[in-house]
N, C-alpha and C. Protein backbone atom coordinates (compact mmCIF):
# COMPACT_ATOMS: atom_id res chain seq x y z
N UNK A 1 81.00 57.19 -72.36
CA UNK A 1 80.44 58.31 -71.66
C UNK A 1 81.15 58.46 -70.31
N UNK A 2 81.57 59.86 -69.92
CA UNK A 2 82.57 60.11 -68.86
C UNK A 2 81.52 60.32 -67.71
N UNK A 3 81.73 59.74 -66.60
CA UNK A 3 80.89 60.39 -65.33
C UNK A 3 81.31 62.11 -65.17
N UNK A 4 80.34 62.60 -65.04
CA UNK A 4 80.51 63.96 -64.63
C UNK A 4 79.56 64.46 -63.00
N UNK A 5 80.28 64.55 -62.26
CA UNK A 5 79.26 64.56 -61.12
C UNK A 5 78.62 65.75 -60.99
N UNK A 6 79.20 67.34 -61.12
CA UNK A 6 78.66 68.25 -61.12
C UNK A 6 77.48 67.90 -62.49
N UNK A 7 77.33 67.68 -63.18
CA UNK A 7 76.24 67.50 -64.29
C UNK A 7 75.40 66.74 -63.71
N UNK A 8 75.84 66.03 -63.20
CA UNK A 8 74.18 64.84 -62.39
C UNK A 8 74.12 65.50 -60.65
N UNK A 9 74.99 66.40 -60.15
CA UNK A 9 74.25 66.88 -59.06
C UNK A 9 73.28 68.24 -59.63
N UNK A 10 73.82 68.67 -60.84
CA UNK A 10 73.01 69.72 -61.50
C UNK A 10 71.60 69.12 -61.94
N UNK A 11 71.86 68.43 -62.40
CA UNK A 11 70.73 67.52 -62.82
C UNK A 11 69.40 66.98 -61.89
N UNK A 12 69.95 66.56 -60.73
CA UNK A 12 69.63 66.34 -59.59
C UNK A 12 68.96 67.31 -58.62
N UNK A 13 69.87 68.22 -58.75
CA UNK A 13 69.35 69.34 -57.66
C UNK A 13 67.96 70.40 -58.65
N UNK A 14 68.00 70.36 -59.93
CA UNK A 14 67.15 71.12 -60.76
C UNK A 14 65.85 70.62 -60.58
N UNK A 15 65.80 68.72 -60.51
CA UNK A 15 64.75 68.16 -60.22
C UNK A 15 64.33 68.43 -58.75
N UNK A 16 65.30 68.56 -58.19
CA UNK A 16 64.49 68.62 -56.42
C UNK A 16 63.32 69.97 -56.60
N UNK A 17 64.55 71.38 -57.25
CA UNK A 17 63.99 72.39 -57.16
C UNK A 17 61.99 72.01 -57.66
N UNK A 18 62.16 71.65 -58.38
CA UNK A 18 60.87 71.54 -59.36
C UNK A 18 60.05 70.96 -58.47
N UNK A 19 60.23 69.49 -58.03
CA UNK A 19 59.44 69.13 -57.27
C UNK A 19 59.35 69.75 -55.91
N UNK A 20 59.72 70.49 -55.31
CA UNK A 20 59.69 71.54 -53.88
C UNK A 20 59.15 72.28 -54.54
N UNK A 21 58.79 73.19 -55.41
CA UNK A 21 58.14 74.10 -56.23
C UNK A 21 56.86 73.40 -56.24
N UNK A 22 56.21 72.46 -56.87
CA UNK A 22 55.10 71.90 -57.22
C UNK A 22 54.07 71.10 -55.53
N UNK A 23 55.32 70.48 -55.12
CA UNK A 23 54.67 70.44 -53.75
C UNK A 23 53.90 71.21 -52.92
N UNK A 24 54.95 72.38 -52.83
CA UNK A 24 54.74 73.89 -51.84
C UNK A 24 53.20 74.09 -52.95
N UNK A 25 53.34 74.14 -54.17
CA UNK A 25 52.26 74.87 -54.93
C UNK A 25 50.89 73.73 -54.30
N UNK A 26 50.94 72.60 -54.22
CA UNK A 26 50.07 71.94 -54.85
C UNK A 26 49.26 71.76 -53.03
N UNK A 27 50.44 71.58 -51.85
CA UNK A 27 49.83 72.02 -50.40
C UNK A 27 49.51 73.22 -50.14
N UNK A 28 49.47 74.10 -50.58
CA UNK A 28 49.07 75.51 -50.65
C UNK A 28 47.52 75.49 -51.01
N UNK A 29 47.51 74.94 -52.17
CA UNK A 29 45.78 74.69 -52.86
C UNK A 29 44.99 73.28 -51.41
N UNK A 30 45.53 72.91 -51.49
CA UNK A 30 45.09 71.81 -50.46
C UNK A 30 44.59 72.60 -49.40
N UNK A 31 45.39 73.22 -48.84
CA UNK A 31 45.34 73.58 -47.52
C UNK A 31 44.29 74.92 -47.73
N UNK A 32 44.39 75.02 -48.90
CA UNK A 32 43.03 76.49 -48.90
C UNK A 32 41.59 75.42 -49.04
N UNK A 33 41.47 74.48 -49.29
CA UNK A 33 40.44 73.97 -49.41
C UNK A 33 39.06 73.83 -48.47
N UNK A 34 39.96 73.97 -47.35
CA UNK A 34 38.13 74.47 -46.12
C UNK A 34 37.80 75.95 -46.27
N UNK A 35 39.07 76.39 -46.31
CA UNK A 35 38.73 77.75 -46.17
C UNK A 35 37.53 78.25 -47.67
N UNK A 36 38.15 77.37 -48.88
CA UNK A 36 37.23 77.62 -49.92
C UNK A 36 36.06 77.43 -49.95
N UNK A 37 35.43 76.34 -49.04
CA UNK A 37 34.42 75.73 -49.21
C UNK A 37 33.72 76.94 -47.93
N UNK A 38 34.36 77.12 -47.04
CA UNK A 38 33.87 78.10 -46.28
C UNK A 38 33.40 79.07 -47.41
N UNK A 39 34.18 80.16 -47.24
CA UNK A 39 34.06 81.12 -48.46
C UNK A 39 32.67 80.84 -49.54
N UNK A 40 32.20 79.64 -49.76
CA UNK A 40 31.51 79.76 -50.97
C UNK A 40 30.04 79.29 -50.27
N UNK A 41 30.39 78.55 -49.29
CA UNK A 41 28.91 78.50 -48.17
C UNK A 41 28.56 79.65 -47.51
N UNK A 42 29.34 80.55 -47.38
CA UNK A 42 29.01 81.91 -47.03
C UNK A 42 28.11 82.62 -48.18
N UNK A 43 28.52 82.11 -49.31
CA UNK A 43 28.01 83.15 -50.65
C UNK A 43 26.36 82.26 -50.51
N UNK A 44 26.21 81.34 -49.95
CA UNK A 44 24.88 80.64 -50.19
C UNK A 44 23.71 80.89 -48.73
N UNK A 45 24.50 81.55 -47.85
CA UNK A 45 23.75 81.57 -46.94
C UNK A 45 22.81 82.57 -46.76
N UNK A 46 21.91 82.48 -46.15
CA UNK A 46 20.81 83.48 -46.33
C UNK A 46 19.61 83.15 -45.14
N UNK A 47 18.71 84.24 -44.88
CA UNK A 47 17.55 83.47 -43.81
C UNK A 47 16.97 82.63 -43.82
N UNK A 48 16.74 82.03 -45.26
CA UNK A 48 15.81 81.20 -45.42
C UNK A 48 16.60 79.61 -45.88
N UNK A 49 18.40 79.86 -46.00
CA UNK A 49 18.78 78.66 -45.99
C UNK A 49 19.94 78.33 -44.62
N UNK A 50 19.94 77.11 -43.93
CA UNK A 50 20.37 76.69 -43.04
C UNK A 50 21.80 76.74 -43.25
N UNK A 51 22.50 76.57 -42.31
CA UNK A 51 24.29 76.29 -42.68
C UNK A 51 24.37 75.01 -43.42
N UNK A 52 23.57 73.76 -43.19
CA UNK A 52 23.84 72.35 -43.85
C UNK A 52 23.41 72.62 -45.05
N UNK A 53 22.02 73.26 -45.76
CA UNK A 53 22.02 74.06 -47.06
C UNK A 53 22.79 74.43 -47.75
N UNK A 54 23.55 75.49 -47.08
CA UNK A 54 24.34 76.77 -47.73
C UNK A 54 25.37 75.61 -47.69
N UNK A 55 25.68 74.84 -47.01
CA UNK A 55 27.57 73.76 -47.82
C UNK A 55 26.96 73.00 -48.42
N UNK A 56 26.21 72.12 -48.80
CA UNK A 56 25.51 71.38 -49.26
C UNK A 56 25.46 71.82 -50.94
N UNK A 57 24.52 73.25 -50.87
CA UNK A 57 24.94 74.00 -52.40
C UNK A 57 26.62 74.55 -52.58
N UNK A 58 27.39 74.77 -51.58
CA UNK A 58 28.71 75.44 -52.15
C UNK A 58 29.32 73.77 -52.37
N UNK A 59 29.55 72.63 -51.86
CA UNK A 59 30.25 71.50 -51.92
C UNK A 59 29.19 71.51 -53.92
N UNK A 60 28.35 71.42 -54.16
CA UNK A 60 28.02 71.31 -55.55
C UNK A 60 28.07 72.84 -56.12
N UNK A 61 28.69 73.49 -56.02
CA UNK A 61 28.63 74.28 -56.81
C UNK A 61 30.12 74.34 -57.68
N UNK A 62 29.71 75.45 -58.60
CA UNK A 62 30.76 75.34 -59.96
C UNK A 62 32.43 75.84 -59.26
N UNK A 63 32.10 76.61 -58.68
CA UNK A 63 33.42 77.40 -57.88
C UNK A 63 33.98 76.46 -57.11
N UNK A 64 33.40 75.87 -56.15
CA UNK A 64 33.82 74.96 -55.16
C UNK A 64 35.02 73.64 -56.74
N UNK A 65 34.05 73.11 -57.38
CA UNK A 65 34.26 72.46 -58.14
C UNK A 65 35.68 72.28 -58.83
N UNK A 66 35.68 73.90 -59.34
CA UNK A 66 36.29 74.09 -59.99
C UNK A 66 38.10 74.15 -59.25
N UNK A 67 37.88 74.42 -57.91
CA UNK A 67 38.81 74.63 -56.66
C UNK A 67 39.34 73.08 -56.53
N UNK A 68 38.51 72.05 -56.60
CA UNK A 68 39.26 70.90 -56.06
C UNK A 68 39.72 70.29 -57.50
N UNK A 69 39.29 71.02 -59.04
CA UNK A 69 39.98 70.74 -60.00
C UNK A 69 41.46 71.15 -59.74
N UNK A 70 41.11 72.23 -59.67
CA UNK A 70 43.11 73.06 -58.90
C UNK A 70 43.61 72.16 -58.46
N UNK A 71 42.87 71.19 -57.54
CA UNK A 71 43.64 70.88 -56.38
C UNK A 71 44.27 69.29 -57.12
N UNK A 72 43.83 69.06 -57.78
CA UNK A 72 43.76 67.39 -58.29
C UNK A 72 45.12 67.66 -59.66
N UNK A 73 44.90 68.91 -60.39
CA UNK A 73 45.93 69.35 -61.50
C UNK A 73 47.03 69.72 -60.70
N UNK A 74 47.12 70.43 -59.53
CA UNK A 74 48.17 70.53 -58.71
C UNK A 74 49.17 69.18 -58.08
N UNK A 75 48.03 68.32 -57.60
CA UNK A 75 48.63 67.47 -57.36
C UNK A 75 49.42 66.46 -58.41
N UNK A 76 48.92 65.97 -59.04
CA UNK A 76 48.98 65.56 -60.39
C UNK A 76 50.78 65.76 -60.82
N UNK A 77 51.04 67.33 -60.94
CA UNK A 77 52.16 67.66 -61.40
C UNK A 77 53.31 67.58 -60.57
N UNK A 78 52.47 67.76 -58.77
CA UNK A 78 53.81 67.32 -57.62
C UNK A 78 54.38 65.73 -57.76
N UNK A 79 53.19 64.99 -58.36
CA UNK A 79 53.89 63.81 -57.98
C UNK A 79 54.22 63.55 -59.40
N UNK A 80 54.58 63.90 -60.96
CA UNK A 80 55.28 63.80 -61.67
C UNK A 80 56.58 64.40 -61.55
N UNK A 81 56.22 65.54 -60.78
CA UNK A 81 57.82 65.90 -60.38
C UNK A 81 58.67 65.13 -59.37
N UNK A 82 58.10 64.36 -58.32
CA UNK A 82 58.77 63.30 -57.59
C UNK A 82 59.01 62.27 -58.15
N UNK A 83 58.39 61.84 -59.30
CA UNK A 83 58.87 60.94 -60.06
C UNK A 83 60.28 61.04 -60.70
N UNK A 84 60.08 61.90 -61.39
CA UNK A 84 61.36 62.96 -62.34
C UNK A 84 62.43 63.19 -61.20
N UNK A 85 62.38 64.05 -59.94
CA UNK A 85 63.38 64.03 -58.81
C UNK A 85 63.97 62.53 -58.83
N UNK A 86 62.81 61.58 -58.24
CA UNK A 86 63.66 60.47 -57.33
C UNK A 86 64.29 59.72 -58.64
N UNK A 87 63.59 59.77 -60.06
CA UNK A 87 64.37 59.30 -61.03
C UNK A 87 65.27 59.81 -61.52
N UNK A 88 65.92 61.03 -61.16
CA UNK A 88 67.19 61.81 -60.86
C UNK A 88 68.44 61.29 -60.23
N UNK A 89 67.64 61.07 -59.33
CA UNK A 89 68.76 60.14 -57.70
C UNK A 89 68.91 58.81 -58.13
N UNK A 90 67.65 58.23 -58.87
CA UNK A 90 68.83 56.80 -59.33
C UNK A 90 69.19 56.64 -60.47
N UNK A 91 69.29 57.76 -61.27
CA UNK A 91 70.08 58.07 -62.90
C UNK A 91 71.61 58.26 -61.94
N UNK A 92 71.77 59.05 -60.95
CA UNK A 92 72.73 59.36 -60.84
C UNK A 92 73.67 57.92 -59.73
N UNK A 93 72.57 57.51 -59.05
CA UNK A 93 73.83 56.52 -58.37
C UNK A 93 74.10 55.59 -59.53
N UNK A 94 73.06 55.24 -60.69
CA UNK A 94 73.27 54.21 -61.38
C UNK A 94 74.41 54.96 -62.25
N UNK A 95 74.57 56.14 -62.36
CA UNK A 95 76.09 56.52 -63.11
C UNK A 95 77.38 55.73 -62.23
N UNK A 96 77.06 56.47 -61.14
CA UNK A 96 78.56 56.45 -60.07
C UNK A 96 79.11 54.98 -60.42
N UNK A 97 78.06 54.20 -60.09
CA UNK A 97 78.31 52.72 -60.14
C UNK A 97 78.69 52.33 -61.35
N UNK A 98 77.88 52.53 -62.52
CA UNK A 98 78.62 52.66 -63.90
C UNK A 98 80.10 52.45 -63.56
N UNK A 99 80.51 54.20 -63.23
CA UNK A 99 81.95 55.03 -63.37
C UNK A 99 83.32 53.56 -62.56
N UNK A 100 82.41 53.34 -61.33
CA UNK A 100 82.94 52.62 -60.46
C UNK A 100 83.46 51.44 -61.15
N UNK A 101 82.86 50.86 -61.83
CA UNK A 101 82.86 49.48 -62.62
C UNK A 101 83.84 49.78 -63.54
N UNK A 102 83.39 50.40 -64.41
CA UNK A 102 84.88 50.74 -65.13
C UNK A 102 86.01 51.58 -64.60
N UNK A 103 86.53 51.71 -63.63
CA UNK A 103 87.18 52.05 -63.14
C UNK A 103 88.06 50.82 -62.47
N UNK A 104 86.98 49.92 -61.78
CA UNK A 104 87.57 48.69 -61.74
C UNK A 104 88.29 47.39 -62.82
N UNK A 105 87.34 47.91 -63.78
CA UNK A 105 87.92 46.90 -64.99
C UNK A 105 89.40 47.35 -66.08
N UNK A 106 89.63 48.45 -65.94
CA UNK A 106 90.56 48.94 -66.28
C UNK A 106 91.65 48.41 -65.53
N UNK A 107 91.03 48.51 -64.29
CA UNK A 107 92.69 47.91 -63.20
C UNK A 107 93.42 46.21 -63.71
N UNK A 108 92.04 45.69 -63.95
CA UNK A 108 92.16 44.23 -63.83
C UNK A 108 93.49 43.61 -65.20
């Protein structure tokens, strides 16, 4: 097998893309997460229930719920994609070094 470096920086750089994709996606959901819980303690508030009430029912409710499911499936897939990236970066030095080695043994 021939080292090809454009194929493992292709390789390489496809994984970064993915995982910068899944990250950005997965801090995006994160970072909406007060605002959600806001948002859904608002839907509970009323005269006759307090602010510690109204989060109290939105932190158990199905919506809220269903928001930090997002957030856990989001995450989930950023850090399989950093897996897949950083196991990119050492598919590829472990080529070079490969290439290197036989390159040396040929000389000998």
């Amino acid at each position: 097998m021939d080292f090809d470096p454009n194929k493992t920086y292709a390789a390489v750089m496809k994984a970064g893309d993915e995982w910068a994709d899944k990250k950005a996606a997965y801090e995006l959901l994160d970072d909406l997460t007060k605002t959600m819980l806001a948002e859904v303690t608002s839907d509970y508030m009323t005269d006759k229930t307090s602010r510690a009430g109204a989060e109290m029912l939105a932190l158990a409710s199905k919506r809220y719920k269903e928001h930090l499911a997002s957030v856990a499936a989001a995450r989930r897939e950023f850090l399989r994609a950093q897996v897949s990236y950083e196991g990119a970066k050492m598919l590829a030095g472990l080529r070079q070094t490969q290439e290197s080695t036989r390159r040396a043994e040929m000389r000998l």
